[in-house]
N, C-alpha and C. Protein backbone atom coordinates (compact mmCIF):
# COMPACT_ATOMS: atom_id res chain seq x y z
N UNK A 1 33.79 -65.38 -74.57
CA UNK A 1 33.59 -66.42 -73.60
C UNK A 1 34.89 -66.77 -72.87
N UNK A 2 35.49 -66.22 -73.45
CA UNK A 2 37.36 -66.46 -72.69
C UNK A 2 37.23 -66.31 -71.10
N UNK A 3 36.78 -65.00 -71.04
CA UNK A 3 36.45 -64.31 -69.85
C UNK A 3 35.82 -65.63 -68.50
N UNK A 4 35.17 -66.76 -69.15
CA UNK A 4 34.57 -67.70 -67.80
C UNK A 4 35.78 -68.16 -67.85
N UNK A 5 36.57 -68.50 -67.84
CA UNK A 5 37.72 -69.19 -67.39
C UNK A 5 38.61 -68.74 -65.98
N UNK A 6 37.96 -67.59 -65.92
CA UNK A 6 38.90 -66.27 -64.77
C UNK A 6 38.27 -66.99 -63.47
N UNK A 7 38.44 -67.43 -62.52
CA UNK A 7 37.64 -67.65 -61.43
C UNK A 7 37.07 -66.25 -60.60
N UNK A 8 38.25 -65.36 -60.66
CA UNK A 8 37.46 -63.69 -60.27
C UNK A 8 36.03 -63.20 -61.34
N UNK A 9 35.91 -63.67 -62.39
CA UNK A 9 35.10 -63.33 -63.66
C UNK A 9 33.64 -63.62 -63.02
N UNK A 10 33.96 -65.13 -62.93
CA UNK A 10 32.86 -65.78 -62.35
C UNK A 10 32.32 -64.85 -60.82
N UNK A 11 33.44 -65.42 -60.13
CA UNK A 11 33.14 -64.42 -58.71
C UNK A 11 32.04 -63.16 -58.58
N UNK A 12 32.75 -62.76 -59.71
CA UNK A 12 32.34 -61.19 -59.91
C UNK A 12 30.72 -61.52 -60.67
N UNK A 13 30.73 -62.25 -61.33
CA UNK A 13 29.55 -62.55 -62.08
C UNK A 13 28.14 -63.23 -60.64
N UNK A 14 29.05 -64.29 -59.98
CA UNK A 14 27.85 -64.22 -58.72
C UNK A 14 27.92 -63.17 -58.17
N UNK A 15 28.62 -62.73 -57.52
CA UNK A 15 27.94 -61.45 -56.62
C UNK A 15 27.41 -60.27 -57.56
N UNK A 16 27.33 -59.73 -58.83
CA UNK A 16 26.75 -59.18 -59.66
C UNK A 16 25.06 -59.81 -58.96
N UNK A 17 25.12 -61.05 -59.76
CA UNK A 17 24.15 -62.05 -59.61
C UNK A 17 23.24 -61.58 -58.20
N UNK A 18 23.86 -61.65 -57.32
CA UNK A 18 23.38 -61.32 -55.83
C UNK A 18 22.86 -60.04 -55.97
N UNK A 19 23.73 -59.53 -55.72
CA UNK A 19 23.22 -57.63 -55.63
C UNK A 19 21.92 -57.19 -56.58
N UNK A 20 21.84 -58.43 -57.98
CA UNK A 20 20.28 -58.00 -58.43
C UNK A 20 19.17 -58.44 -58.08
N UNK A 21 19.53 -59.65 -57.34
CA UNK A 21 18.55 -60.28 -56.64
C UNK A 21 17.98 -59.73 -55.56
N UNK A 22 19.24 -59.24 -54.83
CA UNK A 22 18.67 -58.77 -53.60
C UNK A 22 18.43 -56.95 -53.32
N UNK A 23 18.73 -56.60 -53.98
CA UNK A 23 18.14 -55.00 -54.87
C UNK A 23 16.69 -54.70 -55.64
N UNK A 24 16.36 -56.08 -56.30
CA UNK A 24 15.20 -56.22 -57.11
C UNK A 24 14.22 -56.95 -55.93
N UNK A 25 14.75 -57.98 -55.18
CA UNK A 25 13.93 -58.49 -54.28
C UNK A 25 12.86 -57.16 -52.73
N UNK A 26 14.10 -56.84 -52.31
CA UNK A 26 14.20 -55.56 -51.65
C UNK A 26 12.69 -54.62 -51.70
N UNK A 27 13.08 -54.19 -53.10
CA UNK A 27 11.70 -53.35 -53.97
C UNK A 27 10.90 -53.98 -54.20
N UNK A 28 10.49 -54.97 -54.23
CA UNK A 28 9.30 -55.91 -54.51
C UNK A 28 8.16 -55.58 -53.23
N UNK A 29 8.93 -55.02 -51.84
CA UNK A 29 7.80 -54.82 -51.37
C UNK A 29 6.52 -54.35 -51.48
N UNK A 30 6.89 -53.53 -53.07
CA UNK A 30 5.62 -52.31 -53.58
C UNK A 30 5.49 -53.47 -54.47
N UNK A 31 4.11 -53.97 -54.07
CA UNK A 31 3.43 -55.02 -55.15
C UNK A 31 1.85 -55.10 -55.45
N UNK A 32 1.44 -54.73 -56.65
CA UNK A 32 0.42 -54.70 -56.90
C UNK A 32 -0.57 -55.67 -57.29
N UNK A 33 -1.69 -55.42 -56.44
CA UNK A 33 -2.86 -56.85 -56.79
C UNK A 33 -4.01 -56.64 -57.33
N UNK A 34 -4.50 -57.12 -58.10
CA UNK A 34 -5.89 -56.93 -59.22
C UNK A 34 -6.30 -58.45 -59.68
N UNK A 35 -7.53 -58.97 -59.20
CA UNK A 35 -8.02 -59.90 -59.82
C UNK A 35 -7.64 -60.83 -59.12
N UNK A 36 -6.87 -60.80 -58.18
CA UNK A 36 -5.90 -62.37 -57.79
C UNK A 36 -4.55 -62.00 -58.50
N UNK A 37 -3.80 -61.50 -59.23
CA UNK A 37 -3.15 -61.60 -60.26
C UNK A 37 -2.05 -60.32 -59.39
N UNK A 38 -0.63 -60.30 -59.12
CA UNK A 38 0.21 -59.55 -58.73
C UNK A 38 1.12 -58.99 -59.81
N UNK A 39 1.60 -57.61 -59.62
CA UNK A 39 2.28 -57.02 -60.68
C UNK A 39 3.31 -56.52 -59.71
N UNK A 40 5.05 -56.88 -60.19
CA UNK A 40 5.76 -56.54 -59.08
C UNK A 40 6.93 -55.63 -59.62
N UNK A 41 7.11 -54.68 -58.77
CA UNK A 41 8.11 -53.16 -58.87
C UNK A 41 9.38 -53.47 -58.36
N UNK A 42 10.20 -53.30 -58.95
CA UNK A 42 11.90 -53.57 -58.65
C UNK A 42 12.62 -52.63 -59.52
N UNK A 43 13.57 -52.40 -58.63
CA UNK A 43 14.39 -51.55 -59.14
C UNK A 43 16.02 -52.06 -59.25
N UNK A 44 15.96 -53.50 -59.57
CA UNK A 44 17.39 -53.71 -59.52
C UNK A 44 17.79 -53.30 -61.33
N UNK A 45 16.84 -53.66 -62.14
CA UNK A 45 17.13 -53.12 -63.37
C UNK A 45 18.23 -51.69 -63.45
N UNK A 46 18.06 -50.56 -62.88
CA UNK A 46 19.28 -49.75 -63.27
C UNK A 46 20.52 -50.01 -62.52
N UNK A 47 20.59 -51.03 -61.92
CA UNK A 47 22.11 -51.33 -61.64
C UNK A 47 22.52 -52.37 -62.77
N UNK A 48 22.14 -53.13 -63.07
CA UNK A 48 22.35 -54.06 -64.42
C UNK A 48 22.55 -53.04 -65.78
N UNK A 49 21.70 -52.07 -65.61
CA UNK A 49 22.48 -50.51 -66.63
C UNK A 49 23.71 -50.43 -66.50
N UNK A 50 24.26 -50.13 -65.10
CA UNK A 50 25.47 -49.91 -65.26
C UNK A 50 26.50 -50.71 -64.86
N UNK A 51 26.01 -52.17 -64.32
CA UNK A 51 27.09 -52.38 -64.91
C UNK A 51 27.27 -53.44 -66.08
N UNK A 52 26.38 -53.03 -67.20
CA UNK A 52 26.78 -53.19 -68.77
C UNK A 52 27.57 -52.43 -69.47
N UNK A 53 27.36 -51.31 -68.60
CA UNK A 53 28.93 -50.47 -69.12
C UNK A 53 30.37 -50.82 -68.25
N UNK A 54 30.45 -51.06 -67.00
CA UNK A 54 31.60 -51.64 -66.76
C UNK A 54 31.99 -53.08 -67.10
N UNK A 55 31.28 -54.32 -67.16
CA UNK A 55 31.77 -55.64 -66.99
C UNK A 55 31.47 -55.69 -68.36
N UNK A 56 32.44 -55.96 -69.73
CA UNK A 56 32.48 -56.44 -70.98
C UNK A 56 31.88 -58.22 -70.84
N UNK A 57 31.65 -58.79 -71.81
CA UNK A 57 31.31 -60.17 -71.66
C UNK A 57 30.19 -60.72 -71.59
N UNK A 58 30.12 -61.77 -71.51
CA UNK A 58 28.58 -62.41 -71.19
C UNK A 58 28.25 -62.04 -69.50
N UNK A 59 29.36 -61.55 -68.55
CA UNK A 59 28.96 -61.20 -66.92
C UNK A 59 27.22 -60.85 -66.86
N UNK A 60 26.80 -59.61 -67.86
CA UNK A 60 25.69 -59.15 -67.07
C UNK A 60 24.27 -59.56 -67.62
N UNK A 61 24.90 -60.51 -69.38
CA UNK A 61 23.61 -61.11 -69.67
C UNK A 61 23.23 -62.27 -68.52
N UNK A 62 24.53 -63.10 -68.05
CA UNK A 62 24.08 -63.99 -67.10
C UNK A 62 23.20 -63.58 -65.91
N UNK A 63 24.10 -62.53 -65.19
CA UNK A 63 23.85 -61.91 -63.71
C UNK A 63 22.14 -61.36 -64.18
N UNK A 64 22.37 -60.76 -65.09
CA UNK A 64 20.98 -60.09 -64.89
C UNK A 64 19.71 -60.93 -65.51
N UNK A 65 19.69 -61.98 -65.87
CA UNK A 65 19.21 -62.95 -66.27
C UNK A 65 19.15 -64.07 -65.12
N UNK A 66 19.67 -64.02 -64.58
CA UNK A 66 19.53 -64.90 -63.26
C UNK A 66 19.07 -64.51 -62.33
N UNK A 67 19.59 -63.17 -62.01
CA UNK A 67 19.08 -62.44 -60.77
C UNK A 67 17.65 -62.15 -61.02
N UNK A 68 17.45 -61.31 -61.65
CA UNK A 68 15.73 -61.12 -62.31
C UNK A 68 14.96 -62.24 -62.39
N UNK A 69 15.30 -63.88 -63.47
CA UNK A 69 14.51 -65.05 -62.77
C UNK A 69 13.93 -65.11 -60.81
N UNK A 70 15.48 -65.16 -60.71
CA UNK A 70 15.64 -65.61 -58.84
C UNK A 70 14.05 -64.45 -58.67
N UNK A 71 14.24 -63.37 -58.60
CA UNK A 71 13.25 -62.18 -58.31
C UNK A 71 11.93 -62.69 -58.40
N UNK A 72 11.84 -63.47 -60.00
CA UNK A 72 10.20 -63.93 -59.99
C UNK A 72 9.88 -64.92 -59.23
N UNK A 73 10.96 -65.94 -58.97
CA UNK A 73 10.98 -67.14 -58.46
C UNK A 73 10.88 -67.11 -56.80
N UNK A 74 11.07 -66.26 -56.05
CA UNK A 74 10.76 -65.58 -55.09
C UNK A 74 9.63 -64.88 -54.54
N UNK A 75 8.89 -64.17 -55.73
CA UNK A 75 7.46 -64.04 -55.51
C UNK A 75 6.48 -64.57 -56.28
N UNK A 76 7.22 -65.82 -56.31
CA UNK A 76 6.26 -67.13 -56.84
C UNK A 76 5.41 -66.69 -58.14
N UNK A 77 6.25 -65.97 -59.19
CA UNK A 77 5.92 -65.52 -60.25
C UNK A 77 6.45 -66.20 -61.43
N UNK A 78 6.24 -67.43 -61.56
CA UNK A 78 6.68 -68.58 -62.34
C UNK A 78 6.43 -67.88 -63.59
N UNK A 79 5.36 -67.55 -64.20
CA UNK A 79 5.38 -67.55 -65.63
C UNK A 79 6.08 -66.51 -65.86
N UNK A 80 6.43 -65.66 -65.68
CA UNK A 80 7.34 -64.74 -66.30
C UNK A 80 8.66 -64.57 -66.25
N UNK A 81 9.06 -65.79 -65.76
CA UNK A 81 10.59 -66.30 -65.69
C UNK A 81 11.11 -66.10 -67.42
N UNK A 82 10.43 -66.98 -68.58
CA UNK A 82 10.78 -66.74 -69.88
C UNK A 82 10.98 -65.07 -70.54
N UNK A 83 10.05 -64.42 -70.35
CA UNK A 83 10.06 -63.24 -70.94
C UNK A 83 11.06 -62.56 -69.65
N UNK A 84 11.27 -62.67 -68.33
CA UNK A 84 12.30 -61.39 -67.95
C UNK A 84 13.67 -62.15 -68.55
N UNK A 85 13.54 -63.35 -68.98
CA UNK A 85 15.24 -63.57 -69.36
C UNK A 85 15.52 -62.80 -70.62
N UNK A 86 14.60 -63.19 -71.54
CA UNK A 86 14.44 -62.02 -72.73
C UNK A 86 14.76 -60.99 -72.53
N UNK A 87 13.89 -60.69 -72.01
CA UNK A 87 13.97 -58.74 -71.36
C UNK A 87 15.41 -58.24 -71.09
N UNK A 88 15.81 -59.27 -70.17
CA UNK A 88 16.91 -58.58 -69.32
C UNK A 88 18.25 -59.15 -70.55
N UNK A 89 18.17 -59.71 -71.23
CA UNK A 89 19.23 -60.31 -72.29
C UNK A 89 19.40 -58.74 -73.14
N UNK A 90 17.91 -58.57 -73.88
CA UNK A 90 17.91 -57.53 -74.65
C UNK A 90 18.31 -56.21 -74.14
N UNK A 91 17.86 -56.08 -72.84
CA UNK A 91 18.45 -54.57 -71.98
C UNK A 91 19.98 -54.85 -72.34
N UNK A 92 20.51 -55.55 -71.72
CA UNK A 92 22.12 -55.65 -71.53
C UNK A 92 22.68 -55.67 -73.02
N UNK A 93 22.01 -56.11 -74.18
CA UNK A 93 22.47 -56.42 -75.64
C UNK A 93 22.43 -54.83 -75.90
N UNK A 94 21.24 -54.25 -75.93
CA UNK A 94 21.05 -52.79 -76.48
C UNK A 94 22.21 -51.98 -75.67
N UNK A 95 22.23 -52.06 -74.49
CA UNK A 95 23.14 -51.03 -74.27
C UNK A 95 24.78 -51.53 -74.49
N UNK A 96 24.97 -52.42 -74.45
CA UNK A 96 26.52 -52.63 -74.53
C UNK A 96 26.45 -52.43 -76.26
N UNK A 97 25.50 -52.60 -77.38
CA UNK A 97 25.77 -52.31 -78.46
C UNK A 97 25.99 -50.23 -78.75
N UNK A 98 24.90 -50.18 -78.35
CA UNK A 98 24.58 -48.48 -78.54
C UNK A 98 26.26 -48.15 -78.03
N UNK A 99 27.01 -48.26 -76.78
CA UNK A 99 28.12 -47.84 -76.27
C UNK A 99 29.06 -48.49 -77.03
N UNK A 100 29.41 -49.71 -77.70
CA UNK A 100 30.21 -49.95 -79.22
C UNK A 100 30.34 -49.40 -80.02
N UNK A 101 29.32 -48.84 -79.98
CA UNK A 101 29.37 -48.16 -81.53
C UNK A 101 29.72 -46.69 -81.33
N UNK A 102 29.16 -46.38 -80.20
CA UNK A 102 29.20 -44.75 -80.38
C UNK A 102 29.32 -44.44 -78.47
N UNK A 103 30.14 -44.00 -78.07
CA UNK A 103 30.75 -43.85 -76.93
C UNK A 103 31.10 -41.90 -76.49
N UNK A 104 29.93 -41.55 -75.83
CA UNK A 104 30.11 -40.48 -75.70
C UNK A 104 29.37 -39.92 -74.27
N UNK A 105 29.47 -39.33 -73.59
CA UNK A 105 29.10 -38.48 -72.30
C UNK A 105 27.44 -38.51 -72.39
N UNK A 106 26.93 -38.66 -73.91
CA UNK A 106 25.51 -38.49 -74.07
C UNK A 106 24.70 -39.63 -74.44
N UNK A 107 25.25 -40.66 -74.58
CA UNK A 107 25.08 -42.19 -75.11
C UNK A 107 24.15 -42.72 -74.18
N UNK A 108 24.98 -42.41 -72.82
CA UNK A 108 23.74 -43.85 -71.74
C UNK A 108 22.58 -43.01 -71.99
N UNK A 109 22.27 -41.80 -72.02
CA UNK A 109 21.09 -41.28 -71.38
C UNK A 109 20.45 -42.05 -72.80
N UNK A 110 20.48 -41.97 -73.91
CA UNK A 110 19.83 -42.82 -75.14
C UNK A 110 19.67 -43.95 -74.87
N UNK A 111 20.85 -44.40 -74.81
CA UNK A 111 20.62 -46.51 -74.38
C UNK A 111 19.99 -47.22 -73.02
N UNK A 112 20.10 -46.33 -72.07
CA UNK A 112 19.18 -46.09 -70.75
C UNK A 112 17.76 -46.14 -70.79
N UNK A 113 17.58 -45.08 -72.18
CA UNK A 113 16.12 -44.57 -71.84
C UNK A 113 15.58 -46.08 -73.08
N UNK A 114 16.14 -46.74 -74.14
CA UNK A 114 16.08 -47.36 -75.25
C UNK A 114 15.50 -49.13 -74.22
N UNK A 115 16.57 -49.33 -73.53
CA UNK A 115 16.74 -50.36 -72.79
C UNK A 115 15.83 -50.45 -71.53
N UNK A 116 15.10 -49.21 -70.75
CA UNK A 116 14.28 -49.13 -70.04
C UNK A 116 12.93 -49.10 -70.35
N UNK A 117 12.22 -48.70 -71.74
CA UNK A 117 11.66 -48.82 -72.74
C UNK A 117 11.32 -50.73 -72.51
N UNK A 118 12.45 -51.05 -72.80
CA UNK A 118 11.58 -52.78 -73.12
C UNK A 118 11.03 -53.31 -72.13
N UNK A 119 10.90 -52.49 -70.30
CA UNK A 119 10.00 -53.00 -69.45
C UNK A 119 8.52 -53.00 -69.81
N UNK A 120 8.22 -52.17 -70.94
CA UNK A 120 6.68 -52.26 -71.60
C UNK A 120 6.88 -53.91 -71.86
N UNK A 121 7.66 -54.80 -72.40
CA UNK A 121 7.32 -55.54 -72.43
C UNK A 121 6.71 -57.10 -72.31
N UNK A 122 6.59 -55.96 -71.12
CA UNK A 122 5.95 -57.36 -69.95
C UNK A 122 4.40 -57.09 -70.17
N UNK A 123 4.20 -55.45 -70.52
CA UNK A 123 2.29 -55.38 -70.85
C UNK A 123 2.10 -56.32 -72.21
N UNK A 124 2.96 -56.55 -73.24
CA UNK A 124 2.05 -57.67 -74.20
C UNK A 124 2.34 -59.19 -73.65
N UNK A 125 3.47 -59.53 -72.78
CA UNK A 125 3.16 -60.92 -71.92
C UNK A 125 2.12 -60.67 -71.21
N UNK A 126 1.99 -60.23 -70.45
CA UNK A 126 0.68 -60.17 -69.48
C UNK A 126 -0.94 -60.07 -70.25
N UNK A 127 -0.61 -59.50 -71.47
CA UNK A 127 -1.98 -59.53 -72.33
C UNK A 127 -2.31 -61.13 -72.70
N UNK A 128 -0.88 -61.35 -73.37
CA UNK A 128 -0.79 -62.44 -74.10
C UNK A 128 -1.09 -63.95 -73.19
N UNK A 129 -0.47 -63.92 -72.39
CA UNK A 129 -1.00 -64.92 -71.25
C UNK A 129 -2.47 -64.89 -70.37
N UNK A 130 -2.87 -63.70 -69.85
CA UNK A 130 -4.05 -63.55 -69.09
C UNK A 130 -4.82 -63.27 -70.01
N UNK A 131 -5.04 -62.69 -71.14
CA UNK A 131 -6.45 -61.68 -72.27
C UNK A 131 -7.20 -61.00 -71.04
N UNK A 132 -6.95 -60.63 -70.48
CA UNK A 132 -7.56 -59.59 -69.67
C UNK A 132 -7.23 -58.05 -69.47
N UNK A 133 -7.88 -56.92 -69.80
CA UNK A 133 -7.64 -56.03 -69.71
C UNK A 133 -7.19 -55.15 -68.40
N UNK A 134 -8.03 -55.40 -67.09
CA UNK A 134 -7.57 -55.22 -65.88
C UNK A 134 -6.36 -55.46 -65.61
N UNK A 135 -5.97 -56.52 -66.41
CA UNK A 135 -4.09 -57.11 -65.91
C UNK A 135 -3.40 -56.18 -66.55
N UNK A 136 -3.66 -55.71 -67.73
CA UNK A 136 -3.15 -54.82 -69.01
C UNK A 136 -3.01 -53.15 -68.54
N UNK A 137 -4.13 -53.02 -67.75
CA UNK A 137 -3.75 -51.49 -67.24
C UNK A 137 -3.15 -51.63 -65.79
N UNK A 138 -3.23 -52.01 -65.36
CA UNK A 138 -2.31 -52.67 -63.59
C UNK A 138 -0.84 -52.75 -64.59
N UNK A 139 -0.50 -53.31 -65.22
CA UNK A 139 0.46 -53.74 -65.98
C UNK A 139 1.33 -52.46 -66.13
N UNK A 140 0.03 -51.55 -67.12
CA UNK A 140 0.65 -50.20 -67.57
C UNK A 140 1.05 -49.36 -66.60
N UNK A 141 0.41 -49.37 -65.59
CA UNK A 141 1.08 -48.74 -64.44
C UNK A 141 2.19 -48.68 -63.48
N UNK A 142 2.21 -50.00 -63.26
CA UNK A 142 3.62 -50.43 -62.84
C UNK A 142 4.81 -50.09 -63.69
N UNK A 143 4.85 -50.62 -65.11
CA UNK A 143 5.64 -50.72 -65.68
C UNK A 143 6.24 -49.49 -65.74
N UNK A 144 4.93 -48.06 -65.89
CA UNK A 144 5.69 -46.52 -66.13
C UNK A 144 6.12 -46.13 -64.83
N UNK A 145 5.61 -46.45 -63.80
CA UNK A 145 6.09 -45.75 -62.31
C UNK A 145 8.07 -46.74 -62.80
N UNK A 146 7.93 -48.18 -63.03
CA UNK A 146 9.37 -48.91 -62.93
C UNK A 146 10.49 -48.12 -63.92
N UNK A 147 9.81 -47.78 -65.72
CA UNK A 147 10.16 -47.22 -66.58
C UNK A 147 10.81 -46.00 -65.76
N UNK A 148 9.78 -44.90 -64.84
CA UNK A 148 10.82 -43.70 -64.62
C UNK A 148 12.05 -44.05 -63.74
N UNK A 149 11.34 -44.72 -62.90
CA UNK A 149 12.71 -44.80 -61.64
C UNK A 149 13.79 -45.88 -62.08
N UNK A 150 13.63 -46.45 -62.89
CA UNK A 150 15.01 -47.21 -63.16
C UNK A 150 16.14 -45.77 -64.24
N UNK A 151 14.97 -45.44 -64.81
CA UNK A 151 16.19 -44.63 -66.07
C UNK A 151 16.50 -43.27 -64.94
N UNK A 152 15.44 -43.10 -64.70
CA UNK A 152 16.03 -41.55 -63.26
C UNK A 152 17.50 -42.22 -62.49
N UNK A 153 17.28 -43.34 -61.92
CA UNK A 153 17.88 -44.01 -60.94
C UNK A 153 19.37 -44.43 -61.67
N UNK A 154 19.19 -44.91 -62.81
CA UNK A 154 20.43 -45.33 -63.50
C UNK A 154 21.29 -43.97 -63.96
N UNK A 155 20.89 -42.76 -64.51
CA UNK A 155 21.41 -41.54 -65.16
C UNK A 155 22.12 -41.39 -63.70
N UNK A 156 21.51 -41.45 -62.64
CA UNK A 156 22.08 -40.21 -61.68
C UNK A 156 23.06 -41.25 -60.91
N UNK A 157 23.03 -42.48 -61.17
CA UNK A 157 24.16 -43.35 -60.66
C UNK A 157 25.36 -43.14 -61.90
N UNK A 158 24.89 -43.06 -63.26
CA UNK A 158 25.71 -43.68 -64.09
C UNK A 158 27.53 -41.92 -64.01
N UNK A 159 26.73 -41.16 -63.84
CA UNK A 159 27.45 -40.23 -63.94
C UNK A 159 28.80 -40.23 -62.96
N UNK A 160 28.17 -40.56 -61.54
CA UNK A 160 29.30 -40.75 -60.86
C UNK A 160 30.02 -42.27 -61.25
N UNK A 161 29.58 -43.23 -61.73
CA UNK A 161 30.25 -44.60 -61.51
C UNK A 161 31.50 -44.26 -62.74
N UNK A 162 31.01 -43.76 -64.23
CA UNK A 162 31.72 -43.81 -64.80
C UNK A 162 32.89 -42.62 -64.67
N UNK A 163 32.60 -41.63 -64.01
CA UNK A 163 33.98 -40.80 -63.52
C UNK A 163 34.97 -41.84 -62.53
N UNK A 164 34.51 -42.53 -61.74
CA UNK A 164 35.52 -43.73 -61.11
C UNK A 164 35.93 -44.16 -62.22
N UNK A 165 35.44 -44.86 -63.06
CA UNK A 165 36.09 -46.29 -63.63
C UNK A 165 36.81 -46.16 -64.82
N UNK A 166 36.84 -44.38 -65.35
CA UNK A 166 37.93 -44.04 -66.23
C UNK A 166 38.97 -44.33 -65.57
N UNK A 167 39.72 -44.24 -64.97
CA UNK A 167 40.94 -44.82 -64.93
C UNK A 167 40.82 -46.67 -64.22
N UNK A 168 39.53 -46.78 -64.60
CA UNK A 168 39.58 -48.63 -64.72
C UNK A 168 39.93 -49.37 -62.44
N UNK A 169 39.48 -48.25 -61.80
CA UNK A 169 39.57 -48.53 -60.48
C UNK A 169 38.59 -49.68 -60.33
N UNK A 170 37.39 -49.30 -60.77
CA UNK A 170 36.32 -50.65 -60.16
C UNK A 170 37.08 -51.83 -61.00
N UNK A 171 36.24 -52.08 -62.24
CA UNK A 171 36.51 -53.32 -62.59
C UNK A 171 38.10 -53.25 -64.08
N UNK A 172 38.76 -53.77 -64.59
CA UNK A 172 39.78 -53.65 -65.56
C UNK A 172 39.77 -55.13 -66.34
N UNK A 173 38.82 -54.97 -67.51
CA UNK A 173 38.78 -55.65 -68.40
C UNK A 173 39.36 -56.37 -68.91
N UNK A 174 40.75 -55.65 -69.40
CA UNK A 174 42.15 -56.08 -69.86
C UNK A 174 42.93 -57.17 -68.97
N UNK A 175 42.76 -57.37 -67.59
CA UNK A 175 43.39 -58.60 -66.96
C UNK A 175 42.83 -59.59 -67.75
N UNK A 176 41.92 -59.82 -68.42
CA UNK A 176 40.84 -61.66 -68.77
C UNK A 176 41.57 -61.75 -70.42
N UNK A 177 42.48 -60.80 -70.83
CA UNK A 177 42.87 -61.39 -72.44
C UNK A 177 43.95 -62.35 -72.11
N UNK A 178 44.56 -62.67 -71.26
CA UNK A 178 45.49 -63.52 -71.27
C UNK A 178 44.27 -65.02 -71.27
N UNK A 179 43.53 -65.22 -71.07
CA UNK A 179 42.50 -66.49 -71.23
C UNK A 179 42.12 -66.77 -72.91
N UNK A 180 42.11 -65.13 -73.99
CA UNK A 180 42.12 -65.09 -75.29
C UNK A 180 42.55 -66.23 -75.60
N UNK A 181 42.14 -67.05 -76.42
CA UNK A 181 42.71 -68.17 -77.44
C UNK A 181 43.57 -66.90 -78.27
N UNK A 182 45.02 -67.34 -78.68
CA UNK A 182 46.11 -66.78 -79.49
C UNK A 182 46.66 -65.57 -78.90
N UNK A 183 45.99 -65.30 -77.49
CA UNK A 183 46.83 -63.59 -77.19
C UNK A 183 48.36 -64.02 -76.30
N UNK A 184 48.61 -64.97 -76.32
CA UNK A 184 50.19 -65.05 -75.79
C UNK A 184 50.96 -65.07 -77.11
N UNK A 185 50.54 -65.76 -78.21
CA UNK A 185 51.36 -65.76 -79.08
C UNK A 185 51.69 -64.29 -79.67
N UNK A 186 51.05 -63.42 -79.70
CA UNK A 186 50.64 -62.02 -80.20
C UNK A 186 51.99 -61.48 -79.54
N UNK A 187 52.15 -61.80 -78.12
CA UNK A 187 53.19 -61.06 -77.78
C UNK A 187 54.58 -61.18 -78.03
């Protein structure tokens, strides 16, 4: 949490914030209707992929937790404000853990495909709230057309972003330890 203290941190954390809003908003034009009941397609999810591998910190549970609300809140999709904060908490948790632990050229495509995976779980909200089956297969559909193109969409971004940011050009982590509680004394 050191890291909110940076006013660039933050900065960086709204316009994160923005770019999912308005990336996820964007794609919403493909929106599906059954019953009265809308099911909506966005693709800002694989940019919040990556950048859980560049921005360390709470940056992309916020950004992508906000931005994704803003998204429902925009197409007047109130109830599923609770479960995409979930969603999008757990995407960003799974992959910044999977890349902790084990950091290799072959990792995102696992934590990508692991973390794109939990868009199914909007088919047991949508069960669980409506009991309707029509909502449940509308549901299933969206979700696998969203499932491919976010993990397609994130792999074929992630390859070039992280050849930049080995040598730390986009974002550099290491400026926000001086905010560390005890890292001046260290030196």
């Amino acid at each position: 949490m050191y890291r909110l203290k940076s006013i660039k941190y933050i900065a960086a954390t709204g316009v994160l914030t923005a770019l999912i809003f308005t990336l996820g908003y964007c794609s919403t034009l493909i929106t599906f209707f059954i019953n009265g009941n809308k099911s909506i397609f966005q693709i800002s999810d694989a940019f919040l992929f990556i950048a859980s591998l560049i921005f360390a910190g709470p940056m992309c549970y916020i950004a992508g937790s906000i931005g994704a609300s803003l998204i429902d809140i925009a197409n007047q999709a109130f109830i599923y404000i609770p479960a995409t904060i979930v969603i999008h908490i757990l995407m960003v948790l799974i992959i910044q853990l999977i890349f902790k632990f084990k950091n290799n050229k072959y990792t995102y495509l696992f934590s990508f495909f692991i973390a794109s995976c939990l868009t199914f779980l909007y088919v047991l909200y949508n069960y669980l709230v409506y009991n309707s089956y029509s909502i449940l297969i509308i549901e299933v559909i969206v979700d696998s057309i969203q499932f491919a193109v976010t993990y397609l969409l994130s792999i074929s971004l992630c390859t070039s972003i992280i050849n930049i940011n080995k040598d730390k050009l986009l974002w550099n982590d290491d400026e926000f330890k001086v905010y560390k509680k005890g890292y001046n004394e260290k030196k």
